[in-house]
PDB file of N, CA and C in Angstrom:
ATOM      1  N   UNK A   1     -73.956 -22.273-113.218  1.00  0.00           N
ATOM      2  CA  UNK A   1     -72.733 -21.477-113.234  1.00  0.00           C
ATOM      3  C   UNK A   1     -71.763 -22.053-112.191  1.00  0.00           C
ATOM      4  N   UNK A   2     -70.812 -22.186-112.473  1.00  0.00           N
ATOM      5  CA  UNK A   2     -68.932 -23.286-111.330  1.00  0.00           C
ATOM      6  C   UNK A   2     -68.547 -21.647-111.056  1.00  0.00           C
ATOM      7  N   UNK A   3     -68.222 -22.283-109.941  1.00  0.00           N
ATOM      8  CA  UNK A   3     -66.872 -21.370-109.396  1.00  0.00           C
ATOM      9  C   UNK A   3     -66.103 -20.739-110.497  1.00  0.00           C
ATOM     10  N   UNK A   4     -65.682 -19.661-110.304  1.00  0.00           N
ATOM     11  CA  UNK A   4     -64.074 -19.238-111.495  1.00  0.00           C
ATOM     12  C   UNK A   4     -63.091 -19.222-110.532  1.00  0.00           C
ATOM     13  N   UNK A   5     -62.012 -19.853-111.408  1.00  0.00           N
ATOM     14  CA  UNK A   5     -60.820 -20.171-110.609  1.00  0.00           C
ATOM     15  C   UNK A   5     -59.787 -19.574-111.923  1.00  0.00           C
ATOM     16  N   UNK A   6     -59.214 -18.776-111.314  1.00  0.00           N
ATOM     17  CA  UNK A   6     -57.610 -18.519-111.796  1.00  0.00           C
ATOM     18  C   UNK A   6     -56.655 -18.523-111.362  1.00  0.00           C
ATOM     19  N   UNK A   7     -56.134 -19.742-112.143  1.00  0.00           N
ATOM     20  CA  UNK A   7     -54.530 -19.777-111.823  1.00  0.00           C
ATOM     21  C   UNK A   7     -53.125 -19.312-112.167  1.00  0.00           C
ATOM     22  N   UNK A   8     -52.243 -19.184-110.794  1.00  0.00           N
ATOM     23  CA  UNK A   8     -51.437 -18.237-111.285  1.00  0.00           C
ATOM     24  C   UNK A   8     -50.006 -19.247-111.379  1.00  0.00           C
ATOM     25  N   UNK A   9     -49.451 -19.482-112.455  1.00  0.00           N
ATOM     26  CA  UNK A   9     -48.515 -20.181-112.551  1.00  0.00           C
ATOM     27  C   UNK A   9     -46.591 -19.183-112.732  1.00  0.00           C
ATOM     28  N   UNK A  10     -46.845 -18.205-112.062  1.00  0.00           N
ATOM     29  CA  UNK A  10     -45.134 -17.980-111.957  1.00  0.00           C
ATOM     30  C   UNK A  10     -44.173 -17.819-111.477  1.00  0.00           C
ATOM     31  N   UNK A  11     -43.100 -18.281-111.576  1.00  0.00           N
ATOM     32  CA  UNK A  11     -41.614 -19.180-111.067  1.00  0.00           C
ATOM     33  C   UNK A  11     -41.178 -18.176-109.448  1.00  0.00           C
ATOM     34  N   UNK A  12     -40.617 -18.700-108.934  1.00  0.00           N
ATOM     35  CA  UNK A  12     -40.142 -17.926-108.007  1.00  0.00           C
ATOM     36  C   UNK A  12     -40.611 -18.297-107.046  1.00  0.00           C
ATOM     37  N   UNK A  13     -40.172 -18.059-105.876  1.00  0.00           N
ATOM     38  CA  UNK A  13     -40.440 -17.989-104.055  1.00  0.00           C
ATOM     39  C   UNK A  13     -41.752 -17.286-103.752  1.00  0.00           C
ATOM     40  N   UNK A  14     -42.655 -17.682-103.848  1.00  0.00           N
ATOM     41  CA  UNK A  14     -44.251 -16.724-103.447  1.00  0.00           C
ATOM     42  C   UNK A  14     -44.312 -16.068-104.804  1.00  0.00           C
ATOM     43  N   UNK A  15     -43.977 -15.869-105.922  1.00  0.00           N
ATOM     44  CA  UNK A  15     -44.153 -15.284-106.639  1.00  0.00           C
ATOM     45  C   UNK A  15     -45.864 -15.448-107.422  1.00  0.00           C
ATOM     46  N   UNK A  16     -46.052 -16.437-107.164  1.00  0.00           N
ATOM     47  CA  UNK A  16     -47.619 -16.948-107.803  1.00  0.00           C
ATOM     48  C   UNK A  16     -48.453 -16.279-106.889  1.00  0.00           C
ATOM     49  N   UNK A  17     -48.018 -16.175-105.524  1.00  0.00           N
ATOM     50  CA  UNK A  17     -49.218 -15.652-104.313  1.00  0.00           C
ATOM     51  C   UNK A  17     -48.991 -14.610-104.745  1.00  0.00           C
ATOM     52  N   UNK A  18     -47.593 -13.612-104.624  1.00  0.00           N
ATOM     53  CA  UNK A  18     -48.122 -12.131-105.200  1.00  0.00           C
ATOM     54  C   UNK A  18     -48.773 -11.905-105.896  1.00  0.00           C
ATOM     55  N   UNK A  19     -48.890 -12.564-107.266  1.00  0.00           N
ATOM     56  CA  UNK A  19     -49.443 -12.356-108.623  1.00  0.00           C
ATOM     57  C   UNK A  19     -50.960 -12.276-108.013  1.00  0.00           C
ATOM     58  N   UNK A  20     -51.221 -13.765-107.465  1.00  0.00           N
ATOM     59  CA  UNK A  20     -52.978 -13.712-107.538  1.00  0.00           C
ATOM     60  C   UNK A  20     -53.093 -12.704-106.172  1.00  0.00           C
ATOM     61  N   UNK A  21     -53.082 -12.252-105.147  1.00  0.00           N
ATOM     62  CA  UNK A  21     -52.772 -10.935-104.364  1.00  0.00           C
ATOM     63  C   UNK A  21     -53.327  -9.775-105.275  1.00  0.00           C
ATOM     64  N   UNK A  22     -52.121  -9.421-106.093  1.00  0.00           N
ATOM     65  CA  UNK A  22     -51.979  -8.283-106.748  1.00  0.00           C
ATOM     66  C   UNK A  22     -53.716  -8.518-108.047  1.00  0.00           C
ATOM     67  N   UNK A  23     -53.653  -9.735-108.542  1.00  0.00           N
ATOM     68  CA  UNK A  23     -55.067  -9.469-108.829  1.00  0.00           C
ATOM     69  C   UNK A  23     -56.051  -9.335-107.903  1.00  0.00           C
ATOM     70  N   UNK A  24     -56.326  -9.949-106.904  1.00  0.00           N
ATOM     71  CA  UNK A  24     -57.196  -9.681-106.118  1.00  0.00           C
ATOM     72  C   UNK A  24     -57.317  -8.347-105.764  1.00  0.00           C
ATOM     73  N   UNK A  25     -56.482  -7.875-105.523  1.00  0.00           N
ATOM     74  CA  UNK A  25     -56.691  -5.744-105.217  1.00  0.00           C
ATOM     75  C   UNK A  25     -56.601  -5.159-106.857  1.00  0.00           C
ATOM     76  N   UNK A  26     -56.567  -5.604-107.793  1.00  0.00           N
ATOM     77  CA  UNK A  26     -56.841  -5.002-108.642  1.00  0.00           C
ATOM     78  C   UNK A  26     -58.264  -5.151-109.415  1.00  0.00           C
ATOM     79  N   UNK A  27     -58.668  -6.411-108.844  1.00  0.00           N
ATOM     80  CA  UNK A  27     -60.248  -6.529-109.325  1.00  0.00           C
ATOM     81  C   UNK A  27     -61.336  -6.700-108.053  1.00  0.00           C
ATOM     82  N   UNK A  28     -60.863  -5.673-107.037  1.00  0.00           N
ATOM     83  CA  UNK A  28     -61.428  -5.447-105.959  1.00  0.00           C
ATOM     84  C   UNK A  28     -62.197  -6.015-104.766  1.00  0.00           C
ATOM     85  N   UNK A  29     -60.904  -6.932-104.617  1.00  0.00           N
ATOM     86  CA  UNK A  29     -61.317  -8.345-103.338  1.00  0.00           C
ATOM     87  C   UNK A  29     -60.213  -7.653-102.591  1.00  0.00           C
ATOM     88  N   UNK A  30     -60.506  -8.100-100.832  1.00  0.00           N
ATOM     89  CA  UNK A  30     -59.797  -8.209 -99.693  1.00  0.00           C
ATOM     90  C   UNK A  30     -58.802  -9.531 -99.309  1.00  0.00           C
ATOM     91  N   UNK A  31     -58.479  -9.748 -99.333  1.00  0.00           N
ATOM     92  CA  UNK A  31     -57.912 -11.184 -98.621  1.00  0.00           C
ATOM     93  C   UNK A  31     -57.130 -11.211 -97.541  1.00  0.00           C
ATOM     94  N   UNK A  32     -57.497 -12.290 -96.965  1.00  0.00           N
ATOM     95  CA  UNK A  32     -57.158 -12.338 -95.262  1.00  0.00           C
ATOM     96  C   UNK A  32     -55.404 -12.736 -95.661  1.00  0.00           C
ATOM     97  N   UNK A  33     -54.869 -13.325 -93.896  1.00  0.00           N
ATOM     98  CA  UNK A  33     -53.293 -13.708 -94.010  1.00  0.00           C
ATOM     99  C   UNK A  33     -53.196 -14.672 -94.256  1.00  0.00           C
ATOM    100  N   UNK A  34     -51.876 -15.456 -94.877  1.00  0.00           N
ATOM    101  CA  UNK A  34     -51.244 -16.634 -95.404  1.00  0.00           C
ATOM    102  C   UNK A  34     -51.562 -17.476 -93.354  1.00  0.00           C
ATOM    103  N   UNK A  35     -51.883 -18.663 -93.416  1.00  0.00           N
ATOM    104  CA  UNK A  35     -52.018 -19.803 -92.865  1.00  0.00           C
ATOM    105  C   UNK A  35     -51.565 -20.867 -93.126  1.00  0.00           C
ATOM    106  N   UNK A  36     -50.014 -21.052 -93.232  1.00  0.00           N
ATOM    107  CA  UNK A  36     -49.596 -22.594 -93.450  1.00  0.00           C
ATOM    108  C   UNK A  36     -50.114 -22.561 -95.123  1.00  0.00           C
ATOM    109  N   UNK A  37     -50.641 -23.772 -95.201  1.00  0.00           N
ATOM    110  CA  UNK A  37     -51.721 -24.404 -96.371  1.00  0.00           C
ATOM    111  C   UNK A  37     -53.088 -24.059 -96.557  1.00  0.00           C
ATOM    112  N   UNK A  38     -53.589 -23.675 -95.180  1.00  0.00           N
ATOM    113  CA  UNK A  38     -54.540 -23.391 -95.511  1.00  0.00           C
ATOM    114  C   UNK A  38     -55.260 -22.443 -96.367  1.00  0.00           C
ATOM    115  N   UNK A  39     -56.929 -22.654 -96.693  1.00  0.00           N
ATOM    116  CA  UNK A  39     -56.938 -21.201 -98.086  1.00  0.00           C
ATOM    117  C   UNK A  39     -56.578 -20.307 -97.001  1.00  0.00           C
ATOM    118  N   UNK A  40     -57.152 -18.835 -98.219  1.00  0.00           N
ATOM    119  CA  UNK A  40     -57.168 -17.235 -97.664  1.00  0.00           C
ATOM    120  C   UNK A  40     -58.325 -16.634 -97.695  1.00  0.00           C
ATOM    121  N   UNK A  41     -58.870 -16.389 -97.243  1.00  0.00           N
ATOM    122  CA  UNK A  41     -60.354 -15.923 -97.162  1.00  0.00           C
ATOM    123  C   UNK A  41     -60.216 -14.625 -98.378  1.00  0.00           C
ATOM    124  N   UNK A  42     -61.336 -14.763 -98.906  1.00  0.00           N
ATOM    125  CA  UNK A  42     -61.688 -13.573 -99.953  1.00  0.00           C
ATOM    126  C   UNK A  42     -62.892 -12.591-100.016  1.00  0.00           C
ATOM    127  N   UNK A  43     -63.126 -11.500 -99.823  1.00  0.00           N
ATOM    128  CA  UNK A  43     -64.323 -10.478 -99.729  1.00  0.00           C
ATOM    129  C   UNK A  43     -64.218  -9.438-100.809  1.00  0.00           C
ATOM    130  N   UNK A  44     -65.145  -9.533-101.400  1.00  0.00           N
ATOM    131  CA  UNK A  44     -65.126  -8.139-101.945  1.00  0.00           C
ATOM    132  C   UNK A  44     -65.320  -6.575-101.470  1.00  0.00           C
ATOM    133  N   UNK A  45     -64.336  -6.085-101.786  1.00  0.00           N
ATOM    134  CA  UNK A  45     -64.843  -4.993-100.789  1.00  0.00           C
ATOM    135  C   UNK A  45     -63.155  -4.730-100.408  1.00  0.00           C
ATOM    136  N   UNK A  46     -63.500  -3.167 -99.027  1.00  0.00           N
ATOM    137  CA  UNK A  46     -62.063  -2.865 -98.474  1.00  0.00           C
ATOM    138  C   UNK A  46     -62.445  -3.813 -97.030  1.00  0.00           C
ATOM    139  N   UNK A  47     -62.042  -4.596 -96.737  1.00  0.00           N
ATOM    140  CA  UNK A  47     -62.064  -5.649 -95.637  1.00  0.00           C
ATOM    141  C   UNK A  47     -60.804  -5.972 -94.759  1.00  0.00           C
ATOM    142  N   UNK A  48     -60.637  -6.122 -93.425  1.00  0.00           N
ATOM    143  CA  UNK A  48     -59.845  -7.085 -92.929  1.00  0.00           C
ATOM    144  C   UNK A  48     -60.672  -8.304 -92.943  1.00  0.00           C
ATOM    145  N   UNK A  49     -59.814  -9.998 -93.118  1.00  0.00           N
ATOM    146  CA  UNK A  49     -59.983 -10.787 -92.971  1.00  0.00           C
ATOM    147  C   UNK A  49     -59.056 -11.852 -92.558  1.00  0.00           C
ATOM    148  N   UNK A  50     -59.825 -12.380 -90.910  1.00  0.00           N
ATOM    149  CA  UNK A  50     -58.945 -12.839 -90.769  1.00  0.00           C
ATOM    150  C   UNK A  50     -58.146 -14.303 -90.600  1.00  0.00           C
ATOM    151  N   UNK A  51     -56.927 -14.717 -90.366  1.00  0.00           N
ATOM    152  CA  UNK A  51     -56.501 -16.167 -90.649  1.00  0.00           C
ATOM    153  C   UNK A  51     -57.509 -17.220 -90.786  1.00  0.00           C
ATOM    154  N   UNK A  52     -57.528 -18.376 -91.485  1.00  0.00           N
ATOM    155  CA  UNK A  52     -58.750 -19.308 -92.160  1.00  0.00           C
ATOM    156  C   UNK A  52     -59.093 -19.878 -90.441  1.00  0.00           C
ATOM    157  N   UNK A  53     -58.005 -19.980 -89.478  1.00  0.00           N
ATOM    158  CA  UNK A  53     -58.430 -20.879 -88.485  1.00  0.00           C
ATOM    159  C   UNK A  53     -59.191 -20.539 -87.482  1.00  0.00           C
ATOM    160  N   UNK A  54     -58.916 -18.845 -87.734  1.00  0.00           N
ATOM    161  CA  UNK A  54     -60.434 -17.453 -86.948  1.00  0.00           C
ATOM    162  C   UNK A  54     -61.117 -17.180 -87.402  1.00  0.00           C
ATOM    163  N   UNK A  55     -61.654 -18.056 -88.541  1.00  0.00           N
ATOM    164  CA  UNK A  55     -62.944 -17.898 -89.149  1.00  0.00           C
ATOM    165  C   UNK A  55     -63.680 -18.790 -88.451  1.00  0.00           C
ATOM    166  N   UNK A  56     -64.763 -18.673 -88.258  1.00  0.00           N
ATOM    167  CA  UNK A  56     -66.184 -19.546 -87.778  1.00  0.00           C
ATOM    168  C   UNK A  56     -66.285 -19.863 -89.076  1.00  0.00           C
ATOM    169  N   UNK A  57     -67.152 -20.907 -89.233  1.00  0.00           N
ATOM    170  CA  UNK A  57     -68.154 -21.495 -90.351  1.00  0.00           C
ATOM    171  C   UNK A  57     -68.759 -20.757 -90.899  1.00  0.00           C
ATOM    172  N   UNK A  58     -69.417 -19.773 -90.000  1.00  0.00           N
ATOM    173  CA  UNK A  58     -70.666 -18.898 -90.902  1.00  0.00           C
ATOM    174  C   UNK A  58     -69.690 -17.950 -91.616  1.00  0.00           C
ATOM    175  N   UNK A  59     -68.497 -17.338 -90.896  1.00  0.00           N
ATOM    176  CA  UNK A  59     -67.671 -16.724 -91.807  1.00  0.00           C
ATOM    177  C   UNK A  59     -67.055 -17.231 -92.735  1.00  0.00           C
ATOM    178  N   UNK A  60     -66.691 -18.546 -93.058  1.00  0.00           N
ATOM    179  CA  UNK A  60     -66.245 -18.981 -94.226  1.00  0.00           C
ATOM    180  C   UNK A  60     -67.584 -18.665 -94.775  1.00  0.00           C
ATOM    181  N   UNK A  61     -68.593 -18.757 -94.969  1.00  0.00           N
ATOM    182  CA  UNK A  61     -69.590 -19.552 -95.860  1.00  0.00           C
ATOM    183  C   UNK A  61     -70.026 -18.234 -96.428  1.00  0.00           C
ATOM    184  N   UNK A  62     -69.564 -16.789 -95.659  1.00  0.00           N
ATOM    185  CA  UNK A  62     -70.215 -15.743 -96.347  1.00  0.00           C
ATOM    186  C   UNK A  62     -68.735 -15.107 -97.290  1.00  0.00           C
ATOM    187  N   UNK A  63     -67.501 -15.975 -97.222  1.00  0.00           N
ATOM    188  CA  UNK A  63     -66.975 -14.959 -97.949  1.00  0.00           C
ATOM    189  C   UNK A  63     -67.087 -15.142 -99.851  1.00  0.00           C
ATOM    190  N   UNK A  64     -66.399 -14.107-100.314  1.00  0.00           N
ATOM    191  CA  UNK A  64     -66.949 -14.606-101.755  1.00  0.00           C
ATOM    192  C   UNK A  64     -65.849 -15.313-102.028  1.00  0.00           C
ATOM    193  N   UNK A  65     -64.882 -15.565-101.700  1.00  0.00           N
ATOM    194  CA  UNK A  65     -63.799 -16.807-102.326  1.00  0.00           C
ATOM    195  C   UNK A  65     -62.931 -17.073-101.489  1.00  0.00           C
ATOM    196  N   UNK A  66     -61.613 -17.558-102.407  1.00  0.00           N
ATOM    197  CA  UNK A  66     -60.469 -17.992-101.490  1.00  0.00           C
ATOM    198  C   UNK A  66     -59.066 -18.069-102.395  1.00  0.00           C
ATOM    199  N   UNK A  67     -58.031 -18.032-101.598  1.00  0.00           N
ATOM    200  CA  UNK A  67     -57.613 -18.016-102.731  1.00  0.00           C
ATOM    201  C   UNK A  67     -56.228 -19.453-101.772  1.00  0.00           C
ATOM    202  N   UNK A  68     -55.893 -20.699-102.968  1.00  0.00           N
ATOM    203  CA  UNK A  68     -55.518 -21.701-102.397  1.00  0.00           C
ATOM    204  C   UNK A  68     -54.049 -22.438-103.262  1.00  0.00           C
ATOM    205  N   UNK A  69     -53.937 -23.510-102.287  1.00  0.00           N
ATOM    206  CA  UNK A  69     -52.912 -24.182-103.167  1.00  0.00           C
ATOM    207  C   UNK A  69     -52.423 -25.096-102.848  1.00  0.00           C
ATOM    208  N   UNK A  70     -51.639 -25.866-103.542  1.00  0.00           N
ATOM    209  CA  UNK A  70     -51.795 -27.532-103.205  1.00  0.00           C
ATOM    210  C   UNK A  70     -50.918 -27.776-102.719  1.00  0.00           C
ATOM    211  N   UNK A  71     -49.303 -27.870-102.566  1.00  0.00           N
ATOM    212  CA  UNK A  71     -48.800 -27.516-101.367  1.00  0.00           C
ATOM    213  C   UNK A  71     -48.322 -26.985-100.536  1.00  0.00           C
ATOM    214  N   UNK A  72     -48.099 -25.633-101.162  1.00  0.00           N
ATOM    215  CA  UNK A  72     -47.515 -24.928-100.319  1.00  0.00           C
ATOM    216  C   UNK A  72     -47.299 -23.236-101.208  1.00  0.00           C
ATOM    217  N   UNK A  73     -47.862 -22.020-100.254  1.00  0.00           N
ATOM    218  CA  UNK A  73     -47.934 -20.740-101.086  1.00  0.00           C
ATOM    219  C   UNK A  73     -46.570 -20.138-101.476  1.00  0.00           C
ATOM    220  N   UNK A  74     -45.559 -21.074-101.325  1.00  0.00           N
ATOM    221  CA  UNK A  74     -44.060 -20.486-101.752  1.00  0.00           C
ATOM    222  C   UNK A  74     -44.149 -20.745-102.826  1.00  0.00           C
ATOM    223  N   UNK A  75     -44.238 -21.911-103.961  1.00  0.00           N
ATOM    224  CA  UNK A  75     -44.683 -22.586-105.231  1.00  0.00           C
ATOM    225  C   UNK A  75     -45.899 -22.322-105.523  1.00  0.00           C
ATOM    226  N   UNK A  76     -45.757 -22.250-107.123  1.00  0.00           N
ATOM    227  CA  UNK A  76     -46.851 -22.393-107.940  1.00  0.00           C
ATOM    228  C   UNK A  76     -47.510 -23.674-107.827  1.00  0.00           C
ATOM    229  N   UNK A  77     -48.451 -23.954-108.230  1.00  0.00           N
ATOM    230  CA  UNK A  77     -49.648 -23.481-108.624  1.00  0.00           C
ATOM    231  C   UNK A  77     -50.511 -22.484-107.677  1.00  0.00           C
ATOM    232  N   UNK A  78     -50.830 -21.446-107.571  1.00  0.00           N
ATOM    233  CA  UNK A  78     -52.036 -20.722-106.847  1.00  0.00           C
ATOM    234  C   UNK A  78     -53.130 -20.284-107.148  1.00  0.00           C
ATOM    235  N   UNK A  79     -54.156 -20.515-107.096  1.00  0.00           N
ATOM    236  CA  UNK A  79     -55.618 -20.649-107.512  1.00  0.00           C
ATOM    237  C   UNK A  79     -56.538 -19.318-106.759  1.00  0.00           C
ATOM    238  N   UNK A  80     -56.682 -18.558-107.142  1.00  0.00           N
ATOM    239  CA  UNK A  80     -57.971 -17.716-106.579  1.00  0.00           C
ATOM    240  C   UNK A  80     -59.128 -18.357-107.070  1.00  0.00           C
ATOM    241  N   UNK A  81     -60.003 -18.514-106.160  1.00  0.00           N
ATOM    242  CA  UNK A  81     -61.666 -18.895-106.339  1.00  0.00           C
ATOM    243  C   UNK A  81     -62.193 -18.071-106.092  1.00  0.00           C
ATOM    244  N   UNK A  82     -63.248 -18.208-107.321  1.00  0.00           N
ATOM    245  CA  UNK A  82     -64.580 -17.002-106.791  1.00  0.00           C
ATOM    246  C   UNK A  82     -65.749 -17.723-106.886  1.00  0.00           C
ATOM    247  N   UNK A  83     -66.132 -17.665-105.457  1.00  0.00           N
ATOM    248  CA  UNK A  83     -67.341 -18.709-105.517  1.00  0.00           C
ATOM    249  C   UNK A  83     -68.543 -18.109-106.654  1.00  0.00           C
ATOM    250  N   UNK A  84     -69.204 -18.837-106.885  1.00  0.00           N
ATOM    251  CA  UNK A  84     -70.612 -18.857-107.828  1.00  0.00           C
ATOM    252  C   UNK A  84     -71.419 -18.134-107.345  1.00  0.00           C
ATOM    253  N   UNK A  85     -72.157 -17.111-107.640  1.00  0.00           N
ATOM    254  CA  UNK A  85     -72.842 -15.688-108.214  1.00  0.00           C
ATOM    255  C   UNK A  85     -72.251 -15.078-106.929  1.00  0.00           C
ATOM    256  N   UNK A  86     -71.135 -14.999-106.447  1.00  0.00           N
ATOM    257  CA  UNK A  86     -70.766 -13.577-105.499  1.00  0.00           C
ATOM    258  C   UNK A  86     -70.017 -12.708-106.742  1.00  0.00           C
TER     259      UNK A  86
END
């Protein structure tokens, strides 16, 4: 079983981050704050989580996804990941 990744492709200034956001609280993930480029940490659950660069390792490695993008979260493309069997 891969990762599921959905991408959110629509137009506008952050408009793709809202979108995958707004799924993420609608199919009941937390996600941490915007960091530059970096991902966003993802938990299921009601969670704070926080910026990718105050995560330790072991905290990346326990969350269930992320949600990312290639250059920059003002533009589309934005990708939520859900890692494999979380």
């Amino acid at each position: 079983m891969a990762d599921q990744v959905i991408t959110f492709t629509q137009e506008g200034e952050f408009q793709a981050y809202y979108a995958a956001c707004a799924w993420c609280k609608e199919n009941g993930y937390s996600h941490g704050s915007m960091q530059a480029r970096a991902p966003i940490g993802l938990l299921r659950g009601d969670w704070i989580i926080a910026k990718w660069r105050n995560l330790s390792p072991k905290e990346r490695q326990q969350l269930d996804g992320t949600i990312t993008c290639i250059e920059t979260f003002r533009e589309a493309p934005v990708h939520v990941v859900i890692r494999e069997g979380k």
